[in-house]
N, C-alpha and C. Protein backbone atom coordinates (compact mmCIF):
# COMPACT_ATOMS: atom_id res chain seq x y z
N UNK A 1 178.41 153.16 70.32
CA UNK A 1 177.90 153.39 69.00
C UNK A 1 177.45 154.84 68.90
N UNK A 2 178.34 155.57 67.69
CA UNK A 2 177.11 156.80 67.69
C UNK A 2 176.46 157.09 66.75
N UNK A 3 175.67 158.28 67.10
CA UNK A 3 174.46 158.52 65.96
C UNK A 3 175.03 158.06 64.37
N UNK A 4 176.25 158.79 63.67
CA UNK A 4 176.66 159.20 63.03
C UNK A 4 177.00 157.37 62.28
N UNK A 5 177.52 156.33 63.10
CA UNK A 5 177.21 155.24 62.72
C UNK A 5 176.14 154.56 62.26
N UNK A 6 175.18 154.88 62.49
CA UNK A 6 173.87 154.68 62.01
C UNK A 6 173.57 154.66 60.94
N UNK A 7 172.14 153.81 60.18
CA UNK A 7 171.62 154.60 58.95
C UNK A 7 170.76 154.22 59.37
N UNK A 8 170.11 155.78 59.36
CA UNK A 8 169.04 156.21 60.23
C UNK A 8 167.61 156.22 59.67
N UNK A 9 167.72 155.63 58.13
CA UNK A 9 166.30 155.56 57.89
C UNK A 9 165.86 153.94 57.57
N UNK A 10 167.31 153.46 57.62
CA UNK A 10 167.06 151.97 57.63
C UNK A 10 166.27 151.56 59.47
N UNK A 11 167.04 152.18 60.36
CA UNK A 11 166.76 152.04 61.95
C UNK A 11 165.23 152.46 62.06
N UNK A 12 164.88 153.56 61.60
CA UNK A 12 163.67 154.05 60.74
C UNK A 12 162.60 153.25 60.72
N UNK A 13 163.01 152.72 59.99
CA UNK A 13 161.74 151.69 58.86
C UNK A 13 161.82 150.56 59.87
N UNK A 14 162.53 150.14 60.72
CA UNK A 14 162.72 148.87 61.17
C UNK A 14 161.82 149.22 62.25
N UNK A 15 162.05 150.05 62.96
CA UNK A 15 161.53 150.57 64.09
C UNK A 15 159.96 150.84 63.79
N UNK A 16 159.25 151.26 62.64
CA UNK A 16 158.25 151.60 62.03
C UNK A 16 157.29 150.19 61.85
N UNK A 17 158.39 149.46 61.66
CA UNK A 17 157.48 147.83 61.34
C UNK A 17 157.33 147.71 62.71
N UNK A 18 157.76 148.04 63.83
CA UNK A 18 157.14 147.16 65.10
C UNK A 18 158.99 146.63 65.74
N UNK A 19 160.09 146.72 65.15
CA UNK A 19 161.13 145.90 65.19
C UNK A 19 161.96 146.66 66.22
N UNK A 20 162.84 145.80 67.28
CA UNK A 20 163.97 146.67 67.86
C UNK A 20 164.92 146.63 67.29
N UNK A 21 166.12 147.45 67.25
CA UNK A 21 167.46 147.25 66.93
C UNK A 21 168.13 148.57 66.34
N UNK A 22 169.10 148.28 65.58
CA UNK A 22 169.65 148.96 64.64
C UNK A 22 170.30 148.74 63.28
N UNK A 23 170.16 149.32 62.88
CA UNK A 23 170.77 149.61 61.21
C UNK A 23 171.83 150.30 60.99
N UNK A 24 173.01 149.32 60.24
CA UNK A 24 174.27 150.39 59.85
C UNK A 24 174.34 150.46 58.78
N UNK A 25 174.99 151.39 58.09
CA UNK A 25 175.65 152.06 56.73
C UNK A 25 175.85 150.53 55.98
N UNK A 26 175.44 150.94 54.72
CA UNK A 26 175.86 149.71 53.92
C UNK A 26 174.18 149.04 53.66
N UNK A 27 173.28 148.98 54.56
CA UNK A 27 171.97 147.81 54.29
C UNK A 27 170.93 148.64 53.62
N UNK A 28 170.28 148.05 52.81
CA UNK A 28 169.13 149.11 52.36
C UNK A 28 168.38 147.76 53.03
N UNK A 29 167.49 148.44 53.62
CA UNK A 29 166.10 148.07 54.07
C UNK A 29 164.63 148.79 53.72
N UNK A 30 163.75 147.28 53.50
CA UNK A 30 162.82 147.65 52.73
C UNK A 30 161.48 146.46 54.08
N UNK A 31 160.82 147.28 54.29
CA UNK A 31 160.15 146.14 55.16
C UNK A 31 158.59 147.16 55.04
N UNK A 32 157.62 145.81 54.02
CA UNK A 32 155.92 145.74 53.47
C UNK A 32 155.48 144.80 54.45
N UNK A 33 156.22 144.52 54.83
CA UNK A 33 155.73 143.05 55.97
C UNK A 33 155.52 143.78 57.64
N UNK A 34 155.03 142.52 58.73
CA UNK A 34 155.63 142.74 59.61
C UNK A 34 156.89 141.95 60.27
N UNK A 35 157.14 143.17 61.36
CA UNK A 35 158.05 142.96 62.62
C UNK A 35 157.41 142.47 64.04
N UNK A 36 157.40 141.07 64.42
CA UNK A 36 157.15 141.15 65.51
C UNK A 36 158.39 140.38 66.73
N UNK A 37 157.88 140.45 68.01
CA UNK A 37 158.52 139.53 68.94
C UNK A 37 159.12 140.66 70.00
N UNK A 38 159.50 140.23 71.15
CA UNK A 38 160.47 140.81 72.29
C UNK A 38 161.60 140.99 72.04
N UNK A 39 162.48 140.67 71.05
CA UNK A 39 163.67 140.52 70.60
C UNK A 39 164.33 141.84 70.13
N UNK A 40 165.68 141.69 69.50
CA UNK A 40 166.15 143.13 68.91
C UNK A 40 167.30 142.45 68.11
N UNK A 41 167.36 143.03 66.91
CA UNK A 41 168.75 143.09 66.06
C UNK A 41 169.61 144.08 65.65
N UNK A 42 170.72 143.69 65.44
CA UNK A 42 171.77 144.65 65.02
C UNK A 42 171.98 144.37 63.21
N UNK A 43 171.64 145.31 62.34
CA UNK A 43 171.37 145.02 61.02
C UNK A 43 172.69 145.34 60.10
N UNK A 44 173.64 145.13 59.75
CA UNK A 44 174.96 145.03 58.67
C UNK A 44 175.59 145.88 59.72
N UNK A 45 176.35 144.96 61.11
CA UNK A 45 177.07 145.31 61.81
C UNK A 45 178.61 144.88 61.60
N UNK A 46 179.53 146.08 62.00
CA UNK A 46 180.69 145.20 61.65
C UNK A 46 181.79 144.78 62.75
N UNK A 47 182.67 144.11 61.92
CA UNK A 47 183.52 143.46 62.73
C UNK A 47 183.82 144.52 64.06
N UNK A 48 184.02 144.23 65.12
CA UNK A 48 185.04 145.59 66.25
C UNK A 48 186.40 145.97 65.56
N UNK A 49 186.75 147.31 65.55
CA UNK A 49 188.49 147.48 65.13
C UNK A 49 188.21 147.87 63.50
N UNK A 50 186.76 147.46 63.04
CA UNK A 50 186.98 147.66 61.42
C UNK A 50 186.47 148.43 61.38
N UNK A 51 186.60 149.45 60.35
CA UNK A 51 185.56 150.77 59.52
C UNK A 51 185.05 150.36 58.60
N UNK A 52 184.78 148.84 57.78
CA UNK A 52 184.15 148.49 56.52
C UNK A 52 182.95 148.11 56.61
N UNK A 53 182.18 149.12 55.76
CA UNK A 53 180.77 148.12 55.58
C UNK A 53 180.63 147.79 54.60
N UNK A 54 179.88 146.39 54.28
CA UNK A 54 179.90 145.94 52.75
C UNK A 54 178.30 146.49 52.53
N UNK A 55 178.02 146.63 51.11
CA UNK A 55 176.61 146.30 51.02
C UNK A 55 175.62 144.92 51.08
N UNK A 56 174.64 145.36 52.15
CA UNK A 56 173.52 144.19 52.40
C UNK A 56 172.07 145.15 51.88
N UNK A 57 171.38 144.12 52.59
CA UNK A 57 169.95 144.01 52.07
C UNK A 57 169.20 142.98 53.16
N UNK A 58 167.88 143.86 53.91
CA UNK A 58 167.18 143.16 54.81
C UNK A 58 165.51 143.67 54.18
N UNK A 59 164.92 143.05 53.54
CA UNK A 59 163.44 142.82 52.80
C UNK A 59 162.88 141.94 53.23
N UNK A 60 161.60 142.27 53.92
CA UNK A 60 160.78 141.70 54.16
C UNK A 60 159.36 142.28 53.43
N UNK A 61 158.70 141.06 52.29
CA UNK A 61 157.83 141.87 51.34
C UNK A 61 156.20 141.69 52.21
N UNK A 62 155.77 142.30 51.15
CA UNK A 62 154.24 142.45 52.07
C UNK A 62 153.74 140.95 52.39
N UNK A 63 152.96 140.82 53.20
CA UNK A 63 152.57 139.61 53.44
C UNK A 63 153.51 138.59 54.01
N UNK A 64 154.85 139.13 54.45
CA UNK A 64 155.80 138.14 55.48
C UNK A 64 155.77 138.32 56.28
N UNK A 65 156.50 137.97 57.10
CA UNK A 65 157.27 138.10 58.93
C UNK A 65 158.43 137.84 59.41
N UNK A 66 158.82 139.07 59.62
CA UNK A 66 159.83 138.80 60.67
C UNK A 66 159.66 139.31 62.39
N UNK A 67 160.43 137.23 62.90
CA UNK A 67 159.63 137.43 63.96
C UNK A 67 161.31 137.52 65.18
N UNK A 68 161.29 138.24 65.63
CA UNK A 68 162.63 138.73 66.87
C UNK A 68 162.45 138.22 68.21
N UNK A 69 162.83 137.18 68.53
CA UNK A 69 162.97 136.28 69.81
C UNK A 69 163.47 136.41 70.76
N UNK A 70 165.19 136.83 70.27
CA UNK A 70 166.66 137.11 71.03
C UNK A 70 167.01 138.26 70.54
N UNK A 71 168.22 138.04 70.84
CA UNK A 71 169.15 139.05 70.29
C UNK A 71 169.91 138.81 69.51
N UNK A 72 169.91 139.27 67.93
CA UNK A 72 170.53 138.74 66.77
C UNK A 72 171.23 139.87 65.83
N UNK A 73 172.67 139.59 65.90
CA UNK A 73 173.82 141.13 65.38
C UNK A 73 174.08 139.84 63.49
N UNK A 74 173.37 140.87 63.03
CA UNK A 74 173.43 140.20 61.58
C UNK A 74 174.78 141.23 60.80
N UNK A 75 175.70 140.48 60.36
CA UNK A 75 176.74 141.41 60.43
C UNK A 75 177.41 141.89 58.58
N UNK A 76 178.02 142.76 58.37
CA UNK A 76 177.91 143.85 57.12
C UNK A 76 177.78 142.66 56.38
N UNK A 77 177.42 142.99 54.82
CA UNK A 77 177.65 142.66 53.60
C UNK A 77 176.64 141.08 53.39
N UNK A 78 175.67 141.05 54.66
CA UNK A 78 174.51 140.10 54.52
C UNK A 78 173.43 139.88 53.40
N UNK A 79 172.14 139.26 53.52
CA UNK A 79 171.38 139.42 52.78
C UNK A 79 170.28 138.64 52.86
N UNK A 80 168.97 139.71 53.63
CA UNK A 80 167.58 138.63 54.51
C UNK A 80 167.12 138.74 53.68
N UNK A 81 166.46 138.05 53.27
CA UNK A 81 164.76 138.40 52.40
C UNK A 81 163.87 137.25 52.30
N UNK A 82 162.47 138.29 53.17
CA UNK A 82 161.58 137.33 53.57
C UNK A 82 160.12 137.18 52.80
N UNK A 83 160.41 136.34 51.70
CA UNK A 83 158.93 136.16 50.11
C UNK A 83 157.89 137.16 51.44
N UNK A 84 156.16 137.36 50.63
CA UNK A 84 155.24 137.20 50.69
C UNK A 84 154.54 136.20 51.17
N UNK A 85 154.23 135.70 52.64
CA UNK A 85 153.84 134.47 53.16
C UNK A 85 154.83 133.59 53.76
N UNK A 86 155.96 134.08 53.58
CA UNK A 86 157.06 133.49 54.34
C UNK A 86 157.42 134.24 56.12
N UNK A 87 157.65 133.53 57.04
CA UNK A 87 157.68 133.85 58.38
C UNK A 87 159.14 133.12 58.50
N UNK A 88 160.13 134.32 59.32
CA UNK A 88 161.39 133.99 59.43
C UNK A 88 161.45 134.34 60.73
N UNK A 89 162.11 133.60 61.77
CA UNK A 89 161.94 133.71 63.54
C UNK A 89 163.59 133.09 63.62
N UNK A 90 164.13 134.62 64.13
CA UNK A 90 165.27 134.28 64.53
C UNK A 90 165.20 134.61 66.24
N UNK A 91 166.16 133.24 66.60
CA UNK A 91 166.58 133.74 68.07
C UNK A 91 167.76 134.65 68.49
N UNK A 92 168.62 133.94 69.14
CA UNK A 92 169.79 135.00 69.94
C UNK A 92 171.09 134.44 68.92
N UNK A 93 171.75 135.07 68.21
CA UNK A 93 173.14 135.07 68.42
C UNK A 93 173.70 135.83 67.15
N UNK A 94 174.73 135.65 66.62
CA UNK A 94 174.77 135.61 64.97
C UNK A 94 175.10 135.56 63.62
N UNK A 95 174.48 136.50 62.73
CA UNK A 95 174.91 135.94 61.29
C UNK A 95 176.25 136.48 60.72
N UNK A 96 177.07 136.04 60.42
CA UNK A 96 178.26 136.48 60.21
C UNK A 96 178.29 136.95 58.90
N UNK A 97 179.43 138.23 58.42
CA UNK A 97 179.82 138.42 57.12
C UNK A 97 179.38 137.47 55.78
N UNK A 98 178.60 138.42 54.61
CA UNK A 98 178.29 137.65 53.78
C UNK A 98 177.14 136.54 53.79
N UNK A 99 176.13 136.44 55.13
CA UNK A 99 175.25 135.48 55.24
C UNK A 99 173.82 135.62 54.11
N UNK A 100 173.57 134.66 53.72
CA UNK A 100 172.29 134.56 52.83
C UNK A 100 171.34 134.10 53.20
N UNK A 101 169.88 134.50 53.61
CA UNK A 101 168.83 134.07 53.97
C UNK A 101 167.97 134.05 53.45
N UNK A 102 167.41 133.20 52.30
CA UNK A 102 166.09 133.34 51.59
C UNK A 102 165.11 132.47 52.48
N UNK A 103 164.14 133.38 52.53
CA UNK A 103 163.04 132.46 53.53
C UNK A 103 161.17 132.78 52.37
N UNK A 104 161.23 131.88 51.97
CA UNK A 104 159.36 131.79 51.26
C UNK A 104 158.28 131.19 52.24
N UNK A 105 158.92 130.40 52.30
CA UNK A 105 158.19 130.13 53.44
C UNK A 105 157.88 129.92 55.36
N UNK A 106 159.30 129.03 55.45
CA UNK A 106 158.96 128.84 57.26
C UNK A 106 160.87 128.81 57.35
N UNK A 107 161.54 129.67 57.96
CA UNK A 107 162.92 129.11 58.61
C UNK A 107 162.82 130.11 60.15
N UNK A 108 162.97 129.04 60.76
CA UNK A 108 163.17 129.23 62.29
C UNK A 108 164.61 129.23 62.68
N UNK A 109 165.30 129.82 63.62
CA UNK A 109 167.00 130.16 63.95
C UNK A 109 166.22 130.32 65.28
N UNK A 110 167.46 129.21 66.01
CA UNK A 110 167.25 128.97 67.43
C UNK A 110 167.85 130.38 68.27
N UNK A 111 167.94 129.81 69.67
CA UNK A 111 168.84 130.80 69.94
C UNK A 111 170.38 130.04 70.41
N UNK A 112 171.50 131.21 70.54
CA UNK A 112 173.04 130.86 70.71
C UNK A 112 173.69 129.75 69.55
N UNK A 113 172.89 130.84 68.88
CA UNK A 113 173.45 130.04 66.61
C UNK A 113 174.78 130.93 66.58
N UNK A 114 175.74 130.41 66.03
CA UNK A 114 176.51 131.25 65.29
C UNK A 114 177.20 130.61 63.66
N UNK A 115 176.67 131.72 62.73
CA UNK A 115 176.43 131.08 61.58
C UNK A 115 177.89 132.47 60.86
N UNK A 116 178.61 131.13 60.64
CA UNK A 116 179.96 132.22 59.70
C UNK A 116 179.83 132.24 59.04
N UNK A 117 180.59 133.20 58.05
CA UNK A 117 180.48 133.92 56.71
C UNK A 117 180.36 133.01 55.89
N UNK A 118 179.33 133.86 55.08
CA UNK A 118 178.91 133.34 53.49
C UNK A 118 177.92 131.90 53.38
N UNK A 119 177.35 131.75 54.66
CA UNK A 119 176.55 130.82 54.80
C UNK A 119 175.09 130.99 53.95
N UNK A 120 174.71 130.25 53.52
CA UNK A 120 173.40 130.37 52.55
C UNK A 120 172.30 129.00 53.32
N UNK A 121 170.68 130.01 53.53
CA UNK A 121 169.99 129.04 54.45
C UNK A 121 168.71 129.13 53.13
N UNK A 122 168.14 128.45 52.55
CA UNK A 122 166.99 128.45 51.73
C UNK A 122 165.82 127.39 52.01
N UNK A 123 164.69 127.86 51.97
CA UNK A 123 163.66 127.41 51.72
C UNK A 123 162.73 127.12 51.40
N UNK A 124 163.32 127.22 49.70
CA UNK A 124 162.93 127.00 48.63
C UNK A 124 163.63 126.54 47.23
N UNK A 125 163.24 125.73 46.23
CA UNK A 125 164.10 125.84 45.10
C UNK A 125 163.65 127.70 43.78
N UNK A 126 162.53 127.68 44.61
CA UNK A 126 161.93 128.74 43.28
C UNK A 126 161.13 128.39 42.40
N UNK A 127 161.62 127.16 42.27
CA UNK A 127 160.69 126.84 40.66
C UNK A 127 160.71 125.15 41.14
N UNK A 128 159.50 124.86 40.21
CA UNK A 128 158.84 123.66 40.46
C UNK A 128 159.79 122.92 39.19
N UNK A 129 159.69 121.12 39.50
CA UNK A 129 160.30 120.37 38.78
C UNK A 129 159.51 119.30 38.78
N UNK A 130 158.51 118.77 37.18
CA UNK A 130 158.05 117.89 37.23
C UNK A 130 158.11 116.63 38.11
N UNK A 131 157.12 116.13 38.40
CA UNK A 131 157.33 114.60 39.31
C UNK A 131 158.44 114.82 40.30
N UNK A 132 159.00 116.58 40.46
CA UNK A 132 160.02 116.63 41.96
C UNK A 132 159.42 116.84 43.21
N UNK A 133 159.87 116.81 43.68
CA UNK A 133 159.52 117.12 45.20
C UNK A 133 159.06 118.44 45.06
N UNK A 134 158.06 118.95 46.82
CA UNK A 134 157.45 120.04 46.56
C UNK A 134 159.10 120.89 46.63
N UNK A 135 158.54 122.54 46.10
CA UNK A 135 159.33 123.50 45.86
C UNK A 135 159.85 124.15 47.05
N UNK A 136 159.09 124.09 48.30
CA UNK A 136 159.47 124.97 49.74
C UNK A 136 159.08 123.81 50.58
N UNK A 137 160.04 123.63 51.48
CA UNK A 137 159.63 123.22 52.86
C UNK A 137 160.62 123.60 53.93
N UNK A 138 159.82 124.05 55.38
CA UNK A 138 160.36 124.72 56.55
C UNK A 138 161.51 124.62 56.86
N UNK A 139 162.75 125.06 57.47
CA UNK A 139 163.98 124.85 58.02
C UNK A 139 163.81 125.29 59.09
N UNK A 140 164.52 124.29 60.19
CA UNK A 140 164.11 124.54 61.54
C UNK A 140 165.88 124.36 62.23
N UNK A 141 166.50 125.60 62.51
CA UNK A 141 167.93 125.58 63.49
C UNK A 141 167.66 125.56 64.85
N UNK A 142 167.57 124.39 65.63
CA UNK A 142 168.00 124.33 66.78
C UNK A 142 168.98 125.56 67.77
N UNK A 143 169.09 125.00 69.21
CA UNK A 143 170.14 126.33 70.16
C UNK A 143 171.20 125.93 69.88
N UNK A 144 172.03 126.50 70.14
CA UNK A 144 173.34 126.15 70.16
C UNK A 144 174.15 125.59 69.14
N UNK A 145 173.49 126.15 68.03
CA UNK A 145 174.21 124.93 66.94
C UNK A 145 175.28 126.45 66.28
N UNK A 146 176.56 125.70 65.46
CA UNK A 146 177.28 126.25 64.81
C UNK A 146 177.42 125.96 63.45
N UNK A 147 177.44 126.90 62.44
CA UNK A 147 177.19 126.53 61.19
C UNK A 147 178.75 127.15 60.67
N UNK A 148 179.42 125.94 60.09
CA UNK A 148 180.42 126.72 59.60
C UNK A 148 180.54 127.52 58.29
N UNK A 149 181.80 128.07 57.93
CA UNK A 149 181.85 129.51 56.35
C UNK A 149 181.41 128.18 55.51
N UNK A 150 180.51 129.10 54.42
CA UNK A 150 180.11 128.83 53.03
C UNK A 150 179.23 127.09 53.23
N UNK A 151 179.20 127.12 54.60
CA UNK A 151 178.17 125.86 54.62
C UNK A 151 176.42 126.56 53.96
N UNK A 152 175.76 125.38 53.35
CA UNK A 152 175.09 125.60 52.52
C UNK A 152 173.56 124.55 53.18
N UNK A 153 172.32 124.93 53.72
CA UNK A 153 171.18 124.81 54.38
C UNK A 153 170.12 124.67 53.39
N UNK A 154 169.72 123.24 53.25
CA UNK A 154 168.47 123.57 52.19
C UNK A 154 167.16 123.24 52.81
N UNK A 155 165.95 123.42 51.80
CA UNK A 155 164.37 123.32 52.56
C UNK A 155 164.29 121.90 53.32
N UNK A 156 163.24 122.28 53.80
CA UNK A 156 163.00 120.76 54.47
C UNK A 156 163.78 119.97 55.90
N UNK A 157 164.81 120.91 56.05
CA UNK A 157 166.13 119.97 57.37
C UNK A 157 165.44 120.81 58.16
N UNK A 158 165.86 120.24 59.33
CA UNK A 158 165.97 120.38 61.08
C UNK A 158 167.45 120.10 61.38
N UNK A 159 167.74 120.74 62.20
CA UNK A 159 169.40 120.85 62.58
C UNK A 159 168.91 121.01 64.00
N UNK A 160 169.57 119.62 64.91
CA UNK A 160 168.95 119.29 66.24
C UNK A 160 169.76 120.30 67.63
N UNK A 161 169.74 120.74 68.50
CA UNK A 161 170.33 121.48 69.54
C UNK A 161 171.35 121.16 69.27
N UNK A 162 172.44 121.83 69.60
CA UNK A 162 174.10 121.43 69.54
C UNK A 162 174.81 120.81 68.66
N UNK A 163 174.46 120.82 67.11
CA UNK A 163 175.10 120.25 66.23
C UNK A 163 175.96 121.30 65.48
N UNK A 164 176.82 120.98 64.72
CA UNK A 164 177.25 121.58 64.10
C UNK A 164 177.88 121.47 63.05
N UNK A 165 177.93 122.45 61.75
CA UNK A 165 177.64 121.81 60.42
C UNK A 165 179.51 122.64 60.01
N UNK A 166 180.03 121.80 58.97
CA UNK A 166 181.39 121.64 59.06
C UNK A 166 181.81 123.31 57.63
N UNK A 167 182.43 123.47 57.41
CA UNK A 167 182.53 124.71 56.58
C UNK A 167 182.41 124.15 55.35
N UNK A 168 181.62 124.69 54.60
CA UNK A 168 181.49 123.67 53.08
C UNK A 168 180.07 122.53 52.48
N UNK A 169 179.55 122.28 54.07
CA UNK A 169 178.78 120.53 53.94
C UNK A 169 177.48 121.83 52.92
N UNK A 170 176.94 121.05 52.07
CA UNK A 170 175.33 120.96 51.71
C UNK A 170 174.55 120.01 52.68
N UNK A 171 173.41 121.09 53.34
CA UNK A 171 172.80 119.94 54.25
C UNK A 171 171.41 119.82 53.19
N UNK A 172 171.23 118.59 53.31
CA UNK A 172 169.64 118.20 52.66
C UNK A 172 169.07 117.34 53.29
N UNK A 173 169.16 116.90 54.33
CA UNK A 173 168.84 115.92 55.32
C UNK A 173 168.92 116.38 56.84
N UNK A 174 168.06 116.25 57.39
CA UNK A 174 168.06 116.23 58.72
C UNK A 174 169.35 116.50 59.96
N UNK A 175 169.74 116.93 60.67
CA UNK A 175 170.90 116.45 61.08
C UNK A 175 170.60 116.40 62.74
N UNK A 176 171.14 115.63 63.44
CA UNK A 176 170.70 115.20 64.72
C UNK A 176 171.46 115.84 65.83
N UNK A 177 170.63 115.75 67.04
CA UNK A 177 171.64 116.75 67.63
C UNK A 177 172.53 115.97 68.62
N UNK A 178 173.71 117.28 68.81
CA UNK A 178 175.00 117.26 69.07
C UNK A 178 175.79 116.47 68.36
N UNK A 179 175.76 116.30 67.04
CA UNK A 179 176.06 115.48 65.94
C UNK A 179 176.94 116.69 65.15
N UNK A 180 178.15 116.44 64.20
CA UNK A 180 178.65 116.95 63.54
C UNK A 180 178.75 116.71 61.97
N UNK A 181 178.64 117.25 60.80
CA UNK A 181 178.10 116.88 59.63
C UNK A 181 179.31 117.74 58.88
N UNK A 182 179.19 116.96 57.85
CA UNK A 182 180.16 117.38 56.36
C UNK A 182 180.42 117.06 55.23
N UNK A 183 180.32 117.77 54.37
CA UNK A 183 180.73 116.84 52.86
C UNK A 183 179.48 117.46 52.16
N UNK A 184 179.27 116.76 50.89
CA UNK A 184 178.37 117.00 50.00
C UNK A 184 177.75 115.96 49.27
N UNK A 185 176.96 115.55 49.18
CA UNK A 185 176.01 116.37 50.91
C UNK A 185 176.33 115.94 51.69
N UNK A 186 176.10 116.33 52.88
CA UNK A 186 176.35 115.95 54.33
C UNK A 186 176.11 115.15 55.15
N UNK A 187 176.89 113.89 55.64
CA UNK A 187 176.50 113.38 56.30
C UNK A 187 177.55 113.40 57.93
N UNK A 188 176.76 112.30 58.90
CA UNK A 188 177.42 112.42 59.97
C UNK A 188 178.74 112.28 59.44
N UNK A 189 179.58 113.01 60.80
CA UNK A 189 181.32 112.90 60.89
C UNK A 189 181.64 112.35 62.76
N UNK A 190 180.67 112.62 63.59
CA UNK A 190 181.31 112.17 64.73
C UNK A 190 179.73 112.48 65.50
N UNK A 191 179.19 111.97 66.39
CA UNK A 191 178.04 112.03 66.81
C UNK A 191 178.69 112.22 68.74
N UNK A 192 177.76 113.46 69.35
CA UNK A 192 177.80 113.14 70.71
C UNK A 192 179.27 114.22 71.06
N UNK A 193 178.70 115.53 70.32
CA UNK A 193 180.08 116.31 69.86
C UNK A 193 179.63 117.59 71.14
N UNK A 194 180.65 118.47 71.77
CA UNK A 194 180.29 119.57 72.79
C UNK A 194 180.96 120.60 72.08
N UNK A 195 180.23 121.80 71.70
CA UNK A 195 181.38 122.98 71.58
C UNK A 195 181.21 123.74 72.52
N UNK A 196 182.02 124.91 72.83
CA UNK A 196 181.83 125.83 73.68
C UNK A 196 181.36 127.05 73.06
């Protein structure tokens, strides 16, 4: 990697919050919050062999957290953002092209995740709905789990060690581990599943 790959005031600011890693061309980063943990990320990294960066966005507003566990290569044309009071703890592995992360309140990412493009993880609706359920609750990703493209993560699930979610499923329910899930919404497809 050289200097010249860089964007050096995004690496900057990251480094300024307390954070390891790096920042490439393409992310504006904005971080009122903190950075903590042993960990390090790679921020709108791209494919090997490619010269494209898309535009992302990694915000963390005042009063959040981001907390660095592992080692996590969040890759171009992403998009973190962590509310005011929201704490986001990623482990080791990572977010592929196009990933969406709204975190308000609690989403935890295990470690040896690999989450493909255009995946969207929320934990929250935003807005309240009479006599609905509350508006935010925690998301918790297990190790080893694989999330396939444009699969879609809502508040409230746990996704157990070694599961893995099919390209497409809406999860709104729980999913168990080493269990495989799909559809809309998602339910089991084959339980007692190994990937490599």
């Amino acid at each position: 990697m050289l200097l010249r790959d860089l964007n050096l005031r995004g690496t900057l600011a990251l480094r300024r919050a307390g954070g390891r890693g790096s920042v490439y061309p393409g992310m504006k980063v904005r971080i009122d919050g903190r950075v903590d943990g042993p960990g390090w990320m790679q921020v709108g990294a791209q494919w090997p062999g490619s010269r494209m960066y898309l535009p992302g966005q990694l915000h963390v507003a005042g009063g959040g957290q981001l907390i660095l566990n592992g080692g996590m290569r969040i890759f171009t044309g992403s998009r973190i953002v962590v509310d005011g009071g929201g704490v986001l703890t990623l482990g080791g592995g990572y977010l592929n092209i196009g990933t969406r992360i709204s975190c308000f309140r609690e989403i935890t990412i295990g470690d040896d995740v690999a989450i493909a493009d255009d995946v969207l993880i929320r934990d929250s609706d935003s807005h309240d709905i009479v006599g609905g359920r509350p508006s935010a609750a925690p998301i918790r990703i297990g190790n080893h789990v694989w999330i396939g493209a444009r699969a879609t993560i809502l508040k409230g699930v746990t996704v157990g060690d070694g599961a893995v979610i099919a390209a497409g499923a809406v999860v709104t329910k729980d999913v168990a581990a080493g269990t495989l899930v799909g559809g809309v919404p998602a339910v089991p497809l084959k339980a007692e599943i190994e990937w490599v």
